[in-house]
Structure formats: C-alpha cells, structure tokens
PDB file of N, CA and C in Angstrom:
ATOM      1  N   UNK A   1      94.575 111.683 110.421  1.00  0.00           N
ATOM      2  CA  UNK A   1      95.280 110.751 109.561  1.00  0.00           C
ATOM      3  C   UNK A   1      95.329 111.198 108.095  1.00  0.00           C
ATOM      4  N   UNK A   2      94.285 111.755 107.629  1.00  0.00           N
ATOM      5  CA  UNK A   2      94.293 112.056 106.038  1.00  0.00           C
ATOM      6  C   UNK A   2      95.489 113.068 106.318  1.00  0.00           C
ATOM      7  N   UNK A   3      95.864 113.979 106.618  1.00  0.00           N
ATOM      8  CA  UNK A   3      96.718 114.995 106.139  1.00  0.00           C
ATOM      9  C   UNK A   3      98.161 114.451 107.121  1.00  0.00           C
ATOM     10  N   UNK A   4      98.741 112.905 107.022  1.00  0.00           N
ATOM     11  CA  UNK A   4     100.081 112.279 106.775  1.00  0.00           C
ATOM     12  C   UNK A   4      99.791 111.887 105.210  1.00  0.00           C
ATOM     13  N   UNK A   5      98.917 111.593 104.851  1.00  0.00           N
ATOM     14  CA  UNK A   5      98.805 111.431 103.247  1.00  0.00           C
ATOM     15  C   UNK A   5      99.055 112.298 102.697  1.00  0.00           C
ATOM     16  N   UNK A   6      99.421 113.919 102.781  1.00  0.00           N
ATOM     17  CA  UNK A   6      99.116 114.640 101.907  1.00  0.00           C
ATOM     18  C   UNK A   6     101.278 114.694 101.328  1.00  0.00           C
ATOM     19  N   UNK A   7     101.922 114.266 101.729  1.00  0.00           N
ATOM     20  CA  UNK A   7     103.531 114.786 101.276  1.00  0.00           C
ATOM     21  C   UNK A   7     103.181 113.085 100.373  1.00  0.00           C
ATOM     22  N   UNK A   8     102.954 111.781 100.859  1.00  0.00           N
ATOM     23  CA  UNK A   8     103.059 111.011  99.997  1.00  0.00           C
ATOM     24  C   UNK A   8     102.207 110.950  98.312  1.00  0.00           C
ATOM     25  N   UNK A   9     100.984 112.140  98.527  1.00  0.00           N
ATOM     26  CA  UNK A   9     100.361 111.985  97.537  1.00  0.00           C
ATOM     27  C   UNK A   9     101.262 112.898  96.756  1.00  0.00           C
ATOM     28  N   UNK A  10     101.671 113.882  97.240  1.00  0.00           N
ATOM     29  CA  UNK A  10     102.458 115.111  96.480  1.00  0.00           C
ATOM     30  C   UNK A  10     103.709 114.063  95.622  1.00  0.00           C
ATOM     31  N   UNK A  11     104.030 113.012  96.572  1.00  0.00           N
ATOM     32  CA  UNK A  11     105.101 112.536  96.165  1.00  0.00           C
ATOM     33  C   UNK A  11     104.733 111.617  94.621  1.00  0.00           C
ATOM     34  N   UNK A  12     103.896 110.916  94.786  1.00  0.00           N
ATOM     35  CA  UNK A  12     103.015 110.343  94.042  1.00  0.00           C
ATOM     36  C   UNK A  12     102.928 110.953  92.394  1.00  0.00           C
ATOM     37  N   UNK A  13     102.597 112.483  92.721  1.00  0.00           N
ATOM     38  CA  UNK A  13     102.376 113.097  91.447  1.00  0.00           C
ATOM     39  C   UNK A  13     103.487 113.575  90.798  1.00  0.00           C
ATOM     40  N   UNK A  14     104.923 113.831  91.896  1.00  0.00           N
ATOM     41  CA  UNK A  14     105.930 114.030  90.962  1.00  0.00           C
ATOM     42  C   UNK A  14     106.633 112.536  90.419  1.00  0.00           C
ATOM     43  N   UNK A  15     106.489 112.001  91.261  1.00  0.00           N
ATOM     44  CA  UNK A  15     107.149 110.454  90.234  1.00  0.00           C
ATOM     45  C   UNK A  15     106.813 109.870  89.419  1.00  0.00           C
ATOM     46  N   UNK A  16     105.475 110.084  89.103  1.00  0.00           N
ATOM     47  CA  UNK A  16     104.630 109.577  88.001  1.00  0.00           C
ATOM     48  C   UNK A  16     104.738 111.463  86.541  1.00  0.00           C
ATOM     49  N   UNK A  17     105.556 112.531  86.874  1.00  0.00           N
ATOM     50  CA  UNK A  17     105.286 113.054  85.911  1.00  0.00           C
ATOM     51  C   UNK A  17     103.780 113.957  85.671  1.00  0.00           C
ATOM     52  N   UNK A  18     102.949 113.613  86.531  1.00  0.00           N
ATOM     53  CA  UNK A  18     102.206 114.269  86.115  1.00  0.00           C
ATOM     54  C   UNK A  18     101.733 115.798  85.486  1.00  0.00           C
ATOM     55  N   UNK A  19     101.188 116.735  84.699  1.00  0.00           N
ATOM     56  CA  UNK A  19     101.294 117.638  84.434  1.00  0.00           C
ATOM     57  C   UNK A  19     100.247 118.519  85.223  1.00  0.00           C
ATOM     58  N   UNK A  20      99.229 117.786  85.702  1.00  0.00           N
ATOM     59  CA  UNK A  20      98.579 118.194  86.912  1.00  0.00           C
ATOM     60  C   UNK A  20      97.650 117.176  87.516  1.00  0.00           C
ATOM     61  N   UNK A  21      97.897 117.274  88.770  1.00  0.00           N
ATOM     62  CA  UNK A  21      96.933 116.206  89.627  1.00  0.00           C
ATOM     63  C   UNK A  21      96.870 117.146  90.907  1.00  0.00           C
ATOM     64  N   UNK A  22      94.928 116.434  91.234  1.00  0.00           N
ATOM     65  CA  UNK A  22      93.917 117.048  92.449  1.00  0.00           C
ATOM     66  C   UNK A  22      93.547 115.996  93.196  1.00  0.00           C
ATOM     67  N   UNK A  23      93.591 115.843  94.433  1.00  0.00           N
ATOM     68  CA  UNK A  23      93.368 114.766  95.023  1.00  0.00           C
ATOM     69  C   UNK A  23      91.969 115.211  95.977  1.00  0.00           C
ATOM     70  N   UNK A  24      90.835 114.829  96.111  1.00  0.00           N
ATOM     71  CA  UNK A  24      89.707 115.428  96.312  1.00  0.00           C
ATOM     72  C   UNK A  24      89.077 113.885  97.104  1.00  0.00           C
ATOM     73  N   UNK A  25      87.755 114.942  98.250  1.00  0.00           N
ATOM     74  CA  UNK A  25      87.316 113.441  99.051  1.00  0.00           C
ATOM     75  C   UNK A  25      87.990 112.589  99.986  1.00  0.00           C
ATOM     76  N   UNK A  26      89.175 112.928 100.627  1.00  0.00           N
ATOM     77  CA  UNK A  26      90.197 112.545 101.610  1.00  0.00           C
ATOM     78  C   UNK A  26      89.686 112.374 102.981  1.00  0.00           C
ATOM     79  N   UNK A  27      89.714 111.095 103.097  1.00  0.00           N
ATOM     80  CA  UNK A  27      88.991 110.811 104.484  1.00  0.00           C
ATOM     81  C   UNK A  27      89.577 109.709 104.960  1.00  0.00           C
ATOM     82  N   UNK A  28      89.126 109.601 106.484  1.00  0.00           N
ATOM     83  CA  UNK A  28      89.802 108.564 107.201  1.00  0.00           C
ATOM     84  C   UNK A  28      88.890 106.663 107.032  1.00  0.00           C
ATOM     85  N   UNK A  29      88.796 105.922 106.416  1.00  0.00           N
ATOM     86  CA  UNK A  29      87.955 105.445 106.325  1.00  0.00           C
ATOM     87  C   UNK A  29      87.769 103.874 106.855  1.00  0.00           C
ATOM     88  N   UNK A  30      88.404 103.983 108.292  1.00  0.00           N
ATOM     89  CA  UNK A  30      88.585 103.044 108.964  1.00  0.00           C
ATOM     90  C   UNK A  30      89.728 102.273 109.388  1.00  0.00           C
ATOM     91  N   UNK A  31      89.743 100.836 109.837  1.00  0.00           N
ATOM     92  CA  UNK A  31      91.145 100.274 109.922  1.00  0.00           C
ATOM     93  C   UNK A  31      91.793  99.699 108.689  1.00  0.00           C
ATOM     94  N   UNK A  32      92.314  99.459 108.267  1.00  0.00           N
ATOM     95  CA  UNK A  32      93.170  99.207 107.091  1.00  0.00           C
ATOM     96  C   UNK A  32      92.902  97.533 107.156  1.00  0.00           C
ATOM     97  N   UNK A  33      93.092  96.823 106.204  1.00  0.00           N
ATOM     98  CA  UNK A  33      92.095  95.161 106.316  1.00  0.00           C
ATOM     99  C   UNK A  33      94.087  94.863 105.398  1.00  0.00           C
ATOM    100  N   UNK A  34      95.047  95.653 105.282  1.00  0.00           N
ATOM    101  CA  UNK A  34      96.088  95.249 104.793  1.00  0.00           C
ATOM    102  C   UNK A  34      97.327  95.319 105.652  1.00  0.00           C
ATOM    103  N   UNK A  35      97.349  96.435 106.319  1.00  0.00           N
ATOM    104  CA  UNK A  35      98.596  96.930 107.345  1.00  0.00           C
ATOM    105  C   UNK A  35      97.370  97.039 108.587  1.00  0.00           C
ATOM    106  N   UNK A  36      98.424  95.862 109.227  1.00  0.00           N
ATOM    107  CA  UNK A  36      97.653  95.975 110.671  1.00  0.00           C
ATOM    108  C   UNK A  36      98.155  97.149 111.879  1.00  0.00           C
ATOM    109  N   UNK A  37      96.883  97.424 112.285  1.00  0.00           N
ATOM    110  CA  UNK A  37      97.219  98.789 113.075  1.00  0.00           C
ATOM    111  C   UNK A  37      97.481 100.164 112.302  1.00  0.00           C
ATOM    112  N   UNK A  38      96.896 100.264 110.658  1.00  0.00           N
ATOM    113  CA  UNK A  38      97.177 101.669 110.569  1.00  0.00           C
ATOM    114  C   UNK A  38      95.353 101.600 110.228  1.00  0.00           C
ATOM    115  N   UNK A  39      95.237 103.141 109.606  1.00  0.00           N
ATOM    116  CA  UNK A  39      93.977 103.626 109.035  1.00  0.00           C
ATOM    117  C   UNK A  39      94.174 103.460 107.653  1.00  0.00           C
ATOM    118  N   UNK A  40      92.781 103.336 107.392  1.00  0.00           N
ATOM    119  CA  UNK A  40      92.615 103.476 105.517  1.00  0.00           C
ATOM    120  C   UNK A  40      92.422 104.971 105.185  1.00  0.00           C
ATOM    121  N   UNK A  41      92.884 105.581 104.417  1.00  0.00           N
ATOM    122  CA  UNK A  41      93.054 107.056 104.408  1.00  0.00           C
ATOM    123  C   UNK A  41      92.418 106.509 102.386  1.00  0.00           C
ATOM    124  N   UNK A  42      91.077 107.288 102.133  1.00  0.00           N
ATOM    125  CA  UNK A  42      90.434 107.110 100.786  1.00  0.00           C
ATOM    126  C   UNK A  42      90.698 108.071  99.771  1.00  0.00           C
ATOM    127  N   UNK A  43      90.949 108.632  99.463  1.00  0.00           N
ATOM    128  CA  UNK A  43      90.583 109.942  98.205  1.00  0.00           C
ATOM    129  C   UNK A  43      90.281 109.881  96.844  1.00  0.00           C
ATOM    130  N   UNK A  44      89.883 110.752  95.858  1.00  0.00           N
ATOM    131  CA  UNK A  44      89.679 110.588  94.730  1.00  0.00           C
ATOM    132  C   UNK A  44      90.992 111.377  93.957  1.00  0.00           C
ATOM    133  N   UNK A  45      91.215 110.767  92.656  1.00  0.00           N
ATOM    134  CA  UNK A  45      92.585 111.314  91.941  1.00  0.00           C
ATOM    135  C   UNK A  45      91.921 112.052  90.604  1.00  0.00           C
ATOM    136  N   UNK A  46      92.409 113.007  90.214  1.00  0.00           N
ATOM    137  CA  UNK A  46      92.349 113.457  88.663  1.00  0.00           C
ATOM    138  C   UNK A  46      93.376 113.898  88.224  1.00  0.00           C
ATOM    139  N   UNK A  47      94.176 113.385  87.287  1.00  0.00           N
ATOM    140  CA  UNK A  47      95.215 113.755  86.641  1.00  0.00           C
ATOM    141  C   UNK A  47      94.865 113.552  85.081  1.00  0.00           C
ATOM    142  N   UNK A  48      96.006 114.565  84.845  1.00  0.00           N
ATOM    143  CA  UNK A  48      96.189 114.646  83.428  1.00  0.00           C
ATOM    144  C   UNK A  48      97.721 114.253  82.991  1.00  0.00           C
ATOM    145  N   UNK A  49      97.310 113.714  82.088  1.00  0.00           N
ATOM    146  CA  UNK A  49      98.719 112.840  81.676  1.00  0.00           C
ATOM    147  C   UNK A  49      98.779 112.997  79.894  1.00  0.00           C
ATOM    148  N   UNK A  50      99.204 113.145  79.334  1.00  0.00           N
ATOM    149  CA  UNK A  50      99.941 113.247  77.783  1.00  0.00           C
ATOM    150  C   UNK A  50      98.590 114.236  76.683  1.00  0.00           C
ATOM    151  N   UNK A  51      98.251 114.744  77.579  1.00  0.00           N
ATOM    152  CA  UNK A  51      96.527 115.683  77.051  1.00  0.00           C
ATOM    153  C   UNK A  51      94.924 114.708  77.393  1.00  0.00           C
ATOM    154  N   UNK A  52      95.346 113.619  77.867  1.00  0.00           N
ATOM    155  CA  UNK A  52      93.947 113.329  78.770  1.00  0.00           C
ATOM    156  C   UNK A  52      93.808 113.578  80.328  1.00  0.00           C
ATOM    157  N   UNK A  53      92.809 113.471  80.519  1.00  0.00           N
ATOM    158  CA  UNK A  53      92.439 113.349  82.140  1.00  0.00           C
ATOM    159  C   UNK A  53      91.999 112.073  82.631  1.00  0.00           C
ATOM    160  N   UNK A  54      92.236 111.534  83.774  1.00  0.00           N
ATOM    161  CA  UNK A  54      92.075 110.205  84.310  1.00  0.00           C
ATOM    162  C   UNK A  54      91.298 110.439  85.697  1.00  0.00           C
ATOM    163  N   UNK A  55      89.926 109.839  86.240  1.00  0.00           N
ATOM    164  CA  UNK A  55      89.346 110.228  87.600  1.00  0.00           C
ATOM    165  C   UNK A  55      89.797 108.307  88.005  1.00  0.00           C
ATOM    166  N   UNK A  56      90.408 108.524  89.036  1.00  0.00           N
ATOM    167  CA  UNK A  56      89.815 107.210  89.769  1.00  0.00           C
ATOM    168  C   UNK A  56      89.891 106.977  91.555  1.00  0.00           C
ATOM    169  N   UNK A  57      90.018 106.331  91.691  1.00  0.00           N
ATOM    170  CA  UNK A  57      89.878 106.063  93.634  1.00  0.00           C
ATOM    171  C   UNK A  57      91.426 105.082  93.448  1.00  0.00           C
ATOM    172  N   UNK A  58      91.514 106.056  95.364  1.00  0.00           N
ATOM    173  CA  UNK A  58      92.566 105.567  95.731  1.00  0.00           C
ATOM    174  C   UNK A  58      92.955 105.411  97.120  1.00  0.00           C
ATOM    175  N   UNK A  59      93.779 104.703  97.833  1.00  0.00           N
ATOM    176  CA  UNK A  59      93.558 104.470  98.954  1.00  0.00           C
ATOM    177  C   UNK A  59      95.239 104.427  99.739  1.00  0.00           C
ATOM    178  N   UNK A  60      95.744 104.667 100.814  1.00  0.00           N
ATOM    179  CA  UNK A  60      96.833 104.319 101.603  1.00  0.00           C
ATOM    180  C   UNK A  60      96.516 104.057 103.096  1.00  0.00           C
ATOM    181  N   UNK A  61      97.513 103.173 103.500  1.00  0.00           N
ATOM    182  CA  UNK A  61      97.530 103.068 104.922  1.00  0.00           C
ATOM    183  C   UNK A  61      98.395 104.251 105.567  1.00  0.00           C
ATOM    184  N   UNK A  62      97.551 104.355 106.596  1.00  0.00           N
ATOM    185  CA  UNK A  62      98.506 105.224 107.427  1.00  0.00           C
ATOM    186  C   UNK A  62      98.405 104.994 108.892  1.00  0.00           C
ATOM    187  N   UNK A  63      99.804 104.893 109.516  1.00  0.00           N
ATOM    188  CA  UNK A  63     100.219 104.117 110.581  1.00  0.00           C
ATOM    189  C   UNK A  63     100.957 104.956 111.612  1.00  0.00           C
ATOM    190  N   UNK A  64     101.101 104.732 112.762  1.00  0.00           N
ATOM    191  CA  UNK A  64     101.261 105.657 113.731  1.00  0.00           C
ATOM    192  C   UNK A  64     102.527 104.529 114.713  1.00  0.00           C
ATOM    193  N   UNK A  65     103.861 105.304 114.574  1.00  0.00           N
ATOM    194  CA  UNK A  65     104.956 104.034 115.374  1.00  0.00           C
ATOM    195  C   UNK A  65     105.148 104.409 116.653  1.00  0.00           C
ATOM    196  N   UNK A  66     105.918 103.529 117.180  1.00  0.00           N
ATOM    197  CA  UNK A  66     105.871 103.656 118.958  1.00  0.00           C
ATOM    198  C   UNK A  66     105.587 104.939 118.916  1.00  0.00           C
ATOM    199  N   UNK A  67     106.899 105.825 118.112  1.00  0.00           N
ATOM    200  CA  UNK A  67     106.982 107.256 118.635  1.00  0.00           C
ATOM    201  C   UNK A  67     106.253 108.105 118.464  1.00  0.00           C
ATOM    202  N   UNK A  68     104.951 107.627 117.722  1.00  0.00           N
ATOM    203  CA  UNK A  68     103.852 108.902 117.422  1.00  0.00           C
ATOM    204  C   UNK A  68     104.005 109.789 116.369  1.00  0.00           C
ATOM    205  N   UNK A  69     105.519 109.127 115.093  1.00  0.00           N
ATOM    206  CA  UNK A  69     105.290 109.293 113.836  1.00  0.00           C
ATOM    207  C   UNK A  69     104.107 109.339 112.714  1.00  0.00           C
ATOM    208  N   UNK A  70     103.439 109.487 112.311  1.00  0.00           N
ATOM    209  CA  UNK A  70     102.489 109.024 110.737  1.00  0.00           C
ATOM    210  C   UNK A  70     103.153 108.941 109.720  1.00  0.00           C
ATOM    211  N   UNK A  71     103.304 107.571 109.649  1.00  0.00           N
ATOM    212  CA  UNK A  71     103.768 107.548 108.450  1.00  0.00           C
ATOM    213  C   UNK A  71     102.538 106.490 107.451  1.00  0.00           C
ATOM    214  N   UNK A  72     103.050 106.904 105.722  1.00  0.00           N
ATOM    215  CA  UNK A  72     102.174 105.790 105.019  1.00  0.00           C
ATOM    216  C   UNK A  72     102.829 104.623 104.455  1.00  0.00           C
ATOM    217  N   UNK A  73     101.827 103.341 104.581  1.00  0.00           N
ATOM    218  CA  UNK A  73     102.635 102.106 104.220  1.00  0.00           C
ATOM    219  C   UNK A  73     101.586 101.721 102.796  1.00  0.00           C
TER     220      UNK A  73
END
C-alpha cells in the first residue's frame, strides 16, 4: 500500500511549488478510521519552501476498487 502513495505524494510537491521535498518513514499503518475499507498509509514530510524547512507528519488513505486498482482518497 505505501508505494500507491508514492505518484500522489510526488503530486503533492509539485502543486504546492515546492523547491524540495523528502517524504521519509512510509508505512502501512492500519485501517483508515476515515475511508472505509482503505489503509492508513503514514510518512514524514520535509520541505523547503521560500528558504525555510518545514518537518511534519502526514497521512493518506489508500483503497483498493473492485478491480484491484490503488488508488488514494
């Protein structure tokens, strides 16, 4: 499940601009308590944005459809 997260996080860092972001600590971390029937997929973020750096936690669902897609909600 963590690596269907990895094109939405990519996506993540170009829409927000970032000038560089690492996404570190990516794990599967159970059922999701928001989207029923996917996984909680956890990681940690560091980006840099206008000459600072920012660490924080972050989280997506990721869900699996009839057809055996992954996608994140």
């Amino acid at each position: 499940m963590p690596s269907a997260a990895e094109p939405a996080l990519r996506g993540y860092a170009k829409g927000l601009g970032l000038k560089t972001v690492s996404f570190g600590n990516i794990a599967a971390a159970g059922p999701s308590t928001v989207t029923p029937g996917a996984t909680k997929v956890t990681f940690d973020v560091t980006a840099q944005v206008a000459g600072r750096t920012w660490h924080y936690p972050g989280a997506v669902a990721v869900r699996k459809s009839a057809r055996g897609a992954l996608a994140v909600h």
